[in-house]
N, C-alpha and C. Protein backbone atom coordinates (compact mmCIF):
# COMPACT_ATOMS: atom_id res chain seq x y z
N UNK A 1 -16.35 31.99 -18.90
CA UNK A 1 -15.53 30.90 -18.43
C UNK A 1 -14.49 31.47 -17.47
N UNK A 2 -14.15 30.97 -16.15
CA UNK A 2 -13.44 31.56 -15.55
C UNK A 2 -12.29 30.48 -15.82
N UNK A 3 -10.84 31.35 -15.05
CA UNK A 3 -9.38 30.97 -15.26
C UNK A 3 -9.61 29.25 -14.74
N UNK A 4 -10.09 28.74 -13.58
CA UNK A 4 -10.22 27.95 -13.18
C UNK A 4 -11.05 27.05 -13.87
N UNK A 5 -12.26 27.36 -14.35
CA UNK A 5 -12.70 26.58 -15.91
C UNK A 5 -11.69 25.75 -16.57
N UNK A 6 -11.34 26.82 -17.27
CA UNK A 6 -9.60 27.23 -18.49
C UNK A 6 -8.91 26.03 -17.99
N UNK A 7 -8.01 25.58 -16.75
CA UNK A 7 -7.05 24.76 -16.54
C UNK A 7 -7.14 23.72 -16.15
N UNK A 8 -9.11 23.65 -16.01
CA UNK A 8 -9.58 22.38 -15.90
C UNK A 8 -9.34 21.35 -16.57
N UNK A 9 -8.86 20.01 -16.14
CA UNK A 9 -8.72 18.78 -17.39
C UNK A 9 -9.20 17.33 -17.31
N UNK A 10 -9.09 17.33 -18.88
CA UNK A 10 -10.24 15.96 -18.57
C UNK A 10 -9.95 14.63 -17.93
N UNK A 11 -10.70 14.04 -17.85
CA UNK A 11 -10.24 12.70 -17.16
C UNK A 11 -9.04 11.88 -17.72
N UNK A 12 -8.96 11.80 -19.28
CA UNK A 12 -8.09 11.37 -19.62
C UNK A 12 -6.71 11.91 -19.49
N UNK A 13 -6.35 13.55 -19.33
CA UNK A 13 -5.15 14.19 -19.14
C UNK A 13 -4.83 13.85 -17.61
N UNK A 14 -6.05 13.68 -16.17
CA UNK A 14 -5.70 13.30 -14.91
C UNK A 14 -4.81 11.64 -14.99
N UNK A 15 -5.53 10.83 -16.14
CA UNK A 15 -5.05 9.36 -15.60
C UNK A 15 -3.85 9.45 -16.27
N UNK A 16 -3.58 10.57 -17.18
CA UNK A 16 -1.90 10.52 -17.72
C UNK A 16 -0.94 11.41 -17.01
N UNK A 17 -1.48 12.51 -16.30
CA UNK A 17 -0.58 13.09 -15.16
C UNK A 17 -0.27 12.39 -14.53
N UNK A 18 -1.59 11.84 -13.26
CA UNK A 18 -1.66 10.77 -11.96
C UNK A 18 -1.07 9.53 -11.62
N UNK A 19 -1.21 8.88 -13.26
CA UNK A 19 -1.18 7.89 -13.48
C UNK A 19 -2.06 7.10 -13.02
N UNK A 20 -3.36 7.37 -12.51
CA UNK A 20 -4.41 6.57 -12.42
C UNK A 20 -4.76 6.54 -13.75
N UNK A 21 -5.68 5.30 -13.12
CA UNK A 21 -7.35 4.87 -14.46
C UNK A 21 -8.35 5.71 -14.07
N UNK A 22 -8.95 5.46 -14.89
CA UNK A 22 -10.48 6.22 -15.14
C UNK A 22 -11.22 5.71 -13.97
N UNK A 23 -11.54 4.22 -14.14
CA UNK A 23 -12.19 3.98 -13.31
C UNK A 23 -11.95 3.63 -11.47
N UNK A 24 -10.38 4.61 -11.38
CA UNK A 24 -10.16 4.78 -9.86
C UNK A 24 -10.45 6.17 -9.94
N UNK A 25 -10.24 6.89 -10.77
CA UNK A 25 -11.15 8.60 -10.94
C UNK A 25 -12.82 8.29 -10.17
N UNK A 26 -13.19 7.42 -11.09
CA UNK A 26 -14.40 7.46 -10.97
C UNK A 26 -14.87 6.62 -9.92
N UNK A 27 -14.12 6.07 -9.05
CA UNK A 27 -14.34 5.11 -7.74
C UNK A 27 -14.11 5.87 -6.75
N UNK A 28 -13.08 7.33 -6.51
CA UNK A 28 -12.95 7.42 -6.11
C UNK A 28 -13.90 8.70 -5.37
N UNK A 29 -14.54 8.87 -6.80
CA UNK A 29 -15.76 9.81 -6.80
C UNK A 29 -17.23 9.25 -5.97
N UNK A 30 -17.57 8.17 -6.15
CA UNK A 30 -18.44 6.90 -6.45
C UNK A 30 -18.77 6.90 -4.11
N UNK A 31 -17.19 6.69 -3.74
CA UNK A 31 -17.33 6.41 -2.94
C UNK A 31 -16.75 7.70 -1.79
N UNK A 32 -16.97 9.14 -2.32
CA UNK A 32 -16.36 9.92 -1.30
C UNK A 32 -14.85 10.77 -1.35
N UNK A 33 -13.99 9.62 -1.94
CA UNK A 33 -13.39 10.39 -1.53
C UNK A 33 -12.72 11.86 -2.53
N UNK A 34 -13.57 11.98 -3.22
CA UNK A 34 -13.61 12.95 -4.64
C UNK A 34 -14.92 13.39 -4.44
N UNK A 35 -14.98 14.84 -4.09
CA UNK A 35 -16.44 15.16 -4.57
C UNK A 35 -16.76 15.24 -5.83
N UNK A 36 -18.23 15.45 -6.09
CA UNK A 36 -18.47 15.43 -7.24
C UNK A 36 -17.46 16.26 -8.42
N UNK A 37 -17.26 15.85 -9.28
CA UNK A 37 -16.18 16.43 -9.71
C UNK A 37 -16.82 17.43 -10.96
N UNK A 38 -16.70 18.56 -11.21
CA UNK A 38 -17.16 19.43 -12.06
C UNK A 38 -17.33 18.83 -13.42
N UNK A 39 -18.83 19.34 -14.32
CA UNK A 39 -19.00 18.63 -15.39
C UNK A 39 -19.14 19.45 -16.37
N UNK A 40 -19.18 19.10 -17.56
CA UNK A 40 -19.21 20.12 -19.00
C UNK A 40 -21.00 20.03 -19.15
N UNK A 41 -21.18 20.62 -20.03
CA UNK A 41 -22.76 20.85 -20.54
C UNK A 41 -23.20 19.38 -20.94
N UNK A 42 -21.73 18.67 -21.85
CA UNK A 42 -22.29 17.50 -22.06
C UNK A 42 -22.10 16.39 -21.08
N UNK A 43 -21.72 16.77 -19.88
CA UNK A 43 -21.54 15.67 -18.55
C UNK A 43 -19.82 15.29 -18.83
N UNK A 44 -19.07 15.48 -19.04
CA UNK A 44 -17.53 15.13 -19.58
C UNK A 44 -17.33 15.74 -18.04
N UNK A 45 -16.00 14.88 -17.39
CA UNK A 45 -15.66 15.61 -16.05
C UNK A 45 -14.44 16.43 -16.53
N UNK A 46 -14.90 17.45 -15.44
CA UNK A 46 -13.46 18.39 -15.57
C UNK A 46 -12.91 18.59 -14.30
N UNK A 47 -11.69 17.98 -14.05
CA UNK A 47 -10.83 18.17 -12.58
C UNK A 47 -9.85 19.55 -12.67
N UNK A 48 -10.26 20.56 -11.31
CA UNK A 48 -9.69 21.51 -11.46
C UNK A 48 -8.45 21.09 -10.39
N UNK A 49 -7.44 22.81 -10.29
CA UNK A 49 -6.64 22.04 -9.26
C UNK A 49 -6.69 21.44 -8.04
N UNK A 50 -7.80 21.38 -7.28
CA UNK A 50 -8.15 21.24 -5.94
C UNK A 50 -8.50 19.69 -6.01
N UNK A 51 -9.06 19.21 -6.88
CA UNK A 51 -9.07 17.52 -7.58
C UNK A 51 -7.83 17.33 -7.46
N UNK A 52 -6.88 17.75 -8.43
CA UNK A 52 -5.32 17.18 -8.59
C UNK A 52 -5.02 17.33 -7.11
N UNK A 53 -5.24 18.14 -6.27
CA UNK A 53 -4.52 18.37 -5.10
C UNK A 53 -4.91 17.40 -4.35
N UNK A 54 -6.01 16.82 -4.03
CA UNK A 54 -6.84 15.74 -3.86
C UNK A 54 -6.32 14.71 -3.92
N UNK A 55 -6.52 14.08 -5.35
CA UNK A 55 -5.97 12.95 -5.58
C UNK A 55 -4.58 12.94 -5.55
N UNK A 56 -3.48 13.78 -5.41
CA UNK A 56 -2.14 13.30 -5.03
C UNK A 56 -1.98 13.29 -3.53
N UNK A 57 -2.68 13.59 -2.75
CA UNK A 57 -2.66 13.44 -1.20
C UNK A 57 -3.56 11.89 -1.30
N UNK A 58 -4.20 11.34 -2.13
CA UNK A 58 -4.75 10.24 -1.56
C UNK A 58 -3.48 9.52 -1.95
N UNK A 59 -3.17 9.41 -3.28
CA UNK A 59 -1.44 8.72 -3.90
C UNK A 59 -0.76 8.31 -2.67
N UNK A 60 -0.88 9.52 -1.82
CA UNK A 60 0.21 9.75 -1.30
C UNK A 60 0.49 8.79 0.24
N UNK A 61 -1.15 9.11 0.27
CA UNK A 61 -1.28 8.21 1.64
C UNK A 61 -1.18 6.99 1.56
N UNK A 62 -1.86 6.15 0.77
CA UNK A 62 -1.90 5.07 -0.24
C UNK A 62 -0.81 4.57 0.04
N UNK A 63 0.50 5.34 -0.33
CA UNK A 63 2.12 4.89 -0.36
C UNK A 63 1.95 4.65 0.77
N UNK A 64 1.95 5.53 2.06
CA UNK A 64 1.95 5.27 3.13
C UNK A 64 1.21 4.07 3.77
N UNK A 65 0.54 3.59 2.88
CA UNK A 65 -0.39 2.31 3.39
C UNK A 65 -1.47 2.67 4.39
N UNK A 66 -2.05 3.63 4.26
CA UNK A 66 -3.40 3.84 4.68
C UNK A 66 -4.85 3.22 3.95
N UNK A 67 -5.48 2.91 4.49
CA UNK A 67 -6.69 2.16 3.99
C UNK A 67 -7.58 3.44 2.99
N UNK A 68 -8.17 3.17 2.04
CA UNK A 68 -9.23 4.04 1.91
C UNK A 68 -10.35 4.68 2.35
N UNK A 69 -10.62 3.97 3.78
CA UNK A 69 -11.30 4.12 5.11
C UNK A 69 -10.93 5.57 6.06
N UNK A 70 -9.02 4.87 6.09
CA UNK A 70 -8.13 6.10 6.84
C UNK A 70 -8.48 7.19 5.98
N UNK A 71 -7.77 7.14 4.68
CA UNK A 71 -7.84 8.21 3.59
C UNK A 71 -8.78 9.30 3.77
N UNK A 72 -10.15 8.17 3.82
CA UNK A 72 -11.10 9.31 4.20
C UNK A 72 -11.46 9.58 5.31
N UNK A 73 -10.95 9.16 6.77
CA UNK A 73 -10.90 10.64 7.72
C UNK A 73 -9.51 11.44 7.67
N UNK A 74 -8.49 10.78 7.27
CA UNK A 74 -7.56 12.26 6.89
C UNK A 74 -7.62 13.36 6.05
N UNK A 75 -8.87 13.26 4.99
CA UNK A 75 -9.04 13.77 4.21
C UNK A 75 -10.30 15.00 5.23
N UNK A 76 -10.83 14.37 5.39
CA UNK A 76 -11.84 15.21 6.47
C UNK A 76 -11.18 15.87 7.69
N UNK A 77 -9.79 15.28 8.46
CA UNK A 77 -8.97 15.98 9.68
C UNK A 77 -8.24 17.31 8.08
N UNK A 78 -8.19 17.04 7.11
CA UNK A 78 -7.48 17.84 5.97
C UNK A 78 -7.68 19.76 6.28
N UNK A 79 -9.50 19.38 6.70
CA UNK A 79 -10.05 20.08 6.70
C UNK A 79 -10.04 21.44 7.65
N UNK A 80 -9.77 21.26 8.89
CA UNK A 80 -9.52 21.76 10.07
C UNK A 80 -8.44 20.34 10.73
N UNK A 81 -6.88 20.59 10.22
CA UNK A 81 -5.82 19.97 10.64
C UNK A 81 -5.65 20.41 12.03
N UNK A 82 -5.12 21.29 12.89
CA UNK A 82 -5.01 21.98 14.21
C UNK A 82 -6.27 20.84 14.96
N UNK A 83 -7.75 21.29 15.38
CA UNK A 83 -8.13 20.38 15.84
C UNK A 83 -8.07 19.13 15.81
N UNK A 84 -8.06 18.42 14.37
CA UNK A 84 -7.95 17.22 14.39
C UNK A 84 -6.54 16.10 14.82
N UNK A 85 -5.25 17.58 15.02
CA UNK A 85 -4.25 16.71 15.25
C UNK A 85 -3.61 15.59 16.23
N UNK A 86 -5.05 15.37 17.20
CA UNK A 86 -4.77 14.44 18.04
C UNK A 86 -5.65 12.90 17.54
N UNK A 87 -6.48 12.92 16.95
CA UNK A 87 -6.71 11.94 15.95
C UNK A 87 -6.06 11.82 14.93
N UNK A 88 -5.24 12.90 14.11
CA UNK A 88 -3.96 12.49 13.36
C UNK A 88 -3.03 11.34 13.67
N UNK A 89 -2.64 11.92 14.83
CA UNK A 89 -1.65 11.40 15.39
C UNK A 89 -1.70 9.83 16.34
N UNK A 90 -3.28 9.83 16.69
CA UNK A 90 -3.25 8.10 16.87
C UNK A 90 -3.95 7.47 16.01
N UNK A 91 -3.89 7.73 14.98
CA UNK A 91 -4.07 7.03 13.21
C UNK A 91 -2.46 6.53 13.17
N UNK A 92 -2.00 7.35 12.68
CA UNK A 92 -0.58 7.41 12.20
C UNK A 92 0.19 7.05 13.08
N UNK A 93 0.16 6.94 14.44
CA UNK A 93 0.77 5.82 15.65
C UNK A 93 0.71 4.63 14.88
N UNK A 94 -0.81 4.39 15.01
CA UNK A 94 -1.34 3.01 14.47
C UNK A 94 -0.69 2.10 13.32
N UNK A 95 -0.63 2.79 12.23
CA UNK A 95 -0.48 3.05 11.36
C UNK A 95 1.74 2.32 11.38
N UNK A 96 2.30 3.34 12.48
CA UNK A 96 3.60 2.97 12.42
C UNK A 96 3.39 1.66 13.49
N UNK A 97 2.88 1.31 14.04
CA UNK A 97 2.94 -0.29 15.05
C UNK A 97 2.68 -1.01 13.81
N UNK A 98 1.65 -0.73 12.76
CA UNK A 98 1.73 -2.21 12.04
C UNK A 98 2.56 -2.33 10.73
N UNK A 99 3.37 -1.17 10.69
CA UNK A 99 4.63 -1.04 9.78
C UNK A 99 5.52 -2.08 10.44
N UNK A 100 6.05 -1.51 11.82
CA UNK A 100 7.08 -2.10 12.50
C UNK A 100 6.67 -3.55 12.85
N UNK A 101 5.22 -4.24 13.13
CA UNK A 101 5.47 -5.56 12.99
C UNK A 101 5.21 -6.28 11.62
N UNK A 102 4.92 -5.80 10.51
CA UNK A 102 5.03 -6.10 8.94
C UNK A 102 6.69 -5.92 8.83
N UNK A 103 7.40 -5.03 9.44
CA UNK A 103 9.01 -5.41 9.13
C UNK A 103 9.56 -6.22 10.25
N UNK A 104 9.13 -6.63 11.06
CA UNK A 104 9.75 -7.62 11.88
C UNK A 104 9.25 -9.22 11.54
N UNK A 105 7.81 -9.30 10.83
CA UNK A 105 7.75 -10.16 10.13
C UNK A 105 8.54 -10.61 8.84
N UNK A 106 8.74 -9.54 8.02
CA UNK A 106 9.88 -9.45 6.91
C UNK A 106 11.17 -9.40 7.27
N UNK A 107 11.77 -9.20 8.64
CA UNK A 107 12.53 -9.74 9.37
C UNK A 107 12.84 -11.07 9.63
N UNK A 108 12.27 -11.49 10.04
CA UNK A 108 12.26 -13.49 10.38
C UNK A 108 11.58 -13.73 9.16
N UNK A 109 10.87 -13.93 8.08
CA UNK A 109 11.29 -14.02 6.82
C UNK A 109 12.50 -14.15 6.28
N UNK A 110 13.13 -13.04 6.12
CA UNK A 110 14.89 -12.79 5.97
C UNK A 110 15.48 -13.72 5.85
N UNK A 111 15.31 -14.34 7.33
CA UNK A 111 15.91 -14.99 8.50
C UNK A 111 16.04 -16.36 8.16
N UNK A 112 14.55 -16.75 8.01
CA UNK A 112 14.29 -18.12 7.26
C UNK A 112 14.59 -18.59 5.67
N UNK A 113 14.63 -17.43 4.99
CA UNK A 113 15.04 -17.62 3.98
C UNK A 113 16.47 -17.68 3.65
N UNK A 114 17.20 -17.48 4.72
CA UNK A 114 18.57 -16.98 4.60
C UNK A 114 19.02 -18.75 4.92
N UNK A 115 18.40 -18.84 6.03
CA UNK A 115 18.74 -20.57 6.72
C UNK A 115 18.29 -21.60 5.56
N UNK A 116 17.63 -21.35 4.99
CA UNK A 116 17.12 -22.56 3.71
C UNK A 116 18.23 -22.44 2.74
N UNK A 117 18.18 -21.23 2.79
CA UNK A 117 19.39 -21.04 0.99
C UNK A 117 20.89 -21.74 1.70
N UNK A 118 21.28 -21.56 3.13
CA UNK A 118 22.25 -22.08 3.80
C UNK A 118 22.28 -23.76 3.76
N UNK A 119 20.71 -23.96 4.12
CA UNK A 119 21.07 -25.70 4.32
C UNK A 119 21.32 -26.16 2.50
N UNK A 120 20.46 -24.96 2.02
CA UNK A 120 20.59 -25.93 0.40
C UNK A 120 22.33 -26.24 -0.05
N UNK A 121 22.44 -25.13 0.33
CA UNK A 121 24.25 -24.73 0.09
C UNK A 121 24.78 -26.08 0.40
N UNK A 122 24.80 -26.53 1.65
CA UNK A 122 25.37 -27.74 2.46
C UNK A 122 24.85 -28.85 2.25
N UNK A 123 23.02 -29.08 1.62
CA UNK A 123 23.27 -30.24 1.90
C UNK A 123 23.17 -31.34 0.14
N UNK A 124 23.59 -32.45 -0.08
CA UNK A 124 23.71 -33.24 -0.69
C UNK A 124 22.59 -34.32 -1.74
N UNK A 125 21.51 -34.14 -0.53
CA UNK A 125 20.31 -35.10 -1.07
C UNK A 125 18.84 -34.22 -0.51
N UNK A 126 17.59 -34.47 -1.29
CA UNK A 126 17.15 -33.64 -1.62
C UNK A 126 16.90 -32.19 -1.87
N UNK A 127 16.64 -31.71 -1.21
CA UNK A 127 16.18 -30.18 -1.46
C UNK A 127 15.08 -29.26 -0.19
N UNK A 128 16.36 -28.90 0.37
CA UNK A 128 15.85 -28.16 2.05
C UNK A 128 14.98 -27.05 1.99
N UNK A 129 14.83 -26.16 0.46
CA UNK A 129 14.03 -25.25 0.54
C UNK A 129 12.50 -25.67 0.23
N UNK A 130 12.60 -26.67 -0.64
CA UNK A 130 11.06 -27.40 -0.19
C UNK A 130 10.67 -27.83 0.99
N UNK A 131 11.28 -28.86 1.25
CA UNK A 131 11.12 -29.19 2.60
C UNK A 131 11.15 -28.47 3.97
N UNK A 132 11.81 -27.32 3.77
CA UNK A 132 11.47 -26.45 4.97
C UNK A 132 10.06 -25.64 4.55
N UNK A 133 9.67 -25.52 3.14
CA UNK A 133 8.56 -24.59 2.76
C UNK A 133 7.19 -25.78 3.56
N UNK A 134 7.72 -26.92 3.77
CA UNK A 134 6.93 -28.18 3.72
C UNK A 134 6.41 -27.91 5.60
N UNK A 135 7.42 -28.16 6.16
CA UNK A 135 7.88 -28.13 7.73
C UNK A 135 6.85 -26.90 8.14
N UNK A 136 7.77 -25.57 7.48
CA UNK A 136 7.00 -24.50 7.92
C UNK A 136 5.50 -23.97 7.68
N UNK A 137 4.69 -24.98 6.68
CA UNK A 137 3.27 -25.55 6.38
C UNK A 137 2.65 -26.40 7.80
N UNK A 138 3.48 -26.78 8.40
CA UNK A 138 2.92 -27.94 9.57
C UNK A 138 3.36 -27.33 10.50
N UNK A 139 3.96 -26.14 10.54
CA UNK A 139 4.56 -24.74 11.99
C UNK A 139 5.73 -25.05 13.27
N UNK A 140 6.79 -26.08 11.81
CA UNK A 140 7.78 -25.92 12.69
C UNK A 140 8.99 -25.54 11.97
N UNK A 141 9.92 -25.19 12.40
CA UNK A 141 11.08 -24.30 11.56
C UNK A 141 12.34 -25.28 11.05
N UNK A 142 12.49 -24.78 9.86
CA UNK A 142 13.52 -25.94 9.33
C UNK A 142 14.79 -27.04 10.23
N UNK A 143 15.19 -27.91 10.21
CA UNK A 143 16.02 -28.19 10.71
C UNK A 143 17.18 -28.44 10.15
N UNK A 144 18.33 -27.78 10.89
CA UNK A 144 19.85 -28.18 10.64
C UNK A 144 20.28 -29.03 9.94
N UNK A 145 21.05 -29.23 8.88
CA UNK A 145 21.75 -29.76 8.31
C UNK A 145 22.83 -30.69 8.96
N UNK A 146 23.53 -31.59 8.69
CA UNK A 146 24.16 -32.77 9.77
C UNK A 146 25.45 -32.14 8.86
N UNK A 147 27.03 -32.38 8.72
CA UNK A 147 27.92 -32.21 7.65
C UNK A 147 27.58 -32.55 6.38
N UNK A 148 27.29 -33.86 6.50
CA UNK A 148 27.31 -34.57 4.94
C UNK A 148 25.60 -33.99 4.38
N UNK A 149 25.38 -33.20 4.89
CA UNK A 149 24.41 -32.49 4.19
C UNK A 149 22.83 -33.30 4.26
N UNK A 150 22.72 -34.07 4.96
CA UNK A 150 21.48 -35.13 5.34
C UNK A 150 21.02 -34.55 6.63
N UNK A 151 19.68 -34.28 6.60
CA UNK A 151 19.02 -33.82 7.94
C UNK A 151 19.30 -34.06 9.23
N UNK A 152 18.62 -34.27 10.11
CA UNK A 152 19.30 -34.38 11.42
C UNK A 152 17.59 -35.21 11.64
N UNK A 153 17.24 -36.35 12.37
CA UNK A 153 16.26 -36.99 12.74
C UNK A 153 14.95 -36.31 13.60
């Protein structure tokens, strides 16, 4: 048995390190991005460190909101990084354009939610955060509140 044998662990000690499930262990095997993962005599998997190293770079990307698609060509640029760093780098461009318009959408979100909780504040008779949830269903943006807290026509 070598040292690397020895510190091998089973699936169940990975999904309590990782905090994955079993069956994203085993999906992730299924579809690539885990090679086959080393087995006992009786087929039981054993993940050595190069697995753990593995699966916390997929974690990791994951956070980053990479697809499992991306995952697996960064996992393959992993390989020979230096050449691949110009496909790195217009992934991960990519990657930050649809961050920055997912927060400029969560931006005017904000925005709209901030103006509803405002008209509710002000107004008197019904209820502006439905009715703007209503408005903004038919793609037009809430309207202003009058003083006495009654819409505007």
């Amino acid at each position: 048995m070598s040292a690397e044998d020895a510190r091998a662990m089973s699936i169940g000690e990975v999904t309590e390190r990782l905090g994955l499930s079993a069956d994203t262990l085993r999906y992730y095997e299924k579809i690539g991005l885990l090679p086959r993962v080393g087995r006992t005599a009786s087929g039981l998997r054993r993940y050595g460190a190069r697995d753990l190293s593995r699966l916390r770079f997929i974690r990791r990307a994951q956070a980053m909101n990479f697809t499992l698609a991306e995952i697996g060509a960064l996992l393959r640029f992993r390989e020979d990084p230096v050449r691949a760093r110009p496909r790195v780098r217009k992934l991960t461009a990519g990657k930050l354009a649809e961050v920055e318009r997912r927060l400029a959408e969560l931006s005017h979100l904000r925005d709209e939610l901030r103006l509803l909780l405002n008209l509710c504040a002000a107004s008197r008779e019904g209820c502006p955060v439905i009715e703007g949830i209503e408005e903004a269903e038919e793609g037009t943006r809430p309207r202003a509140a009058t003083r006495r807290g009654r819409r505007r026509p």
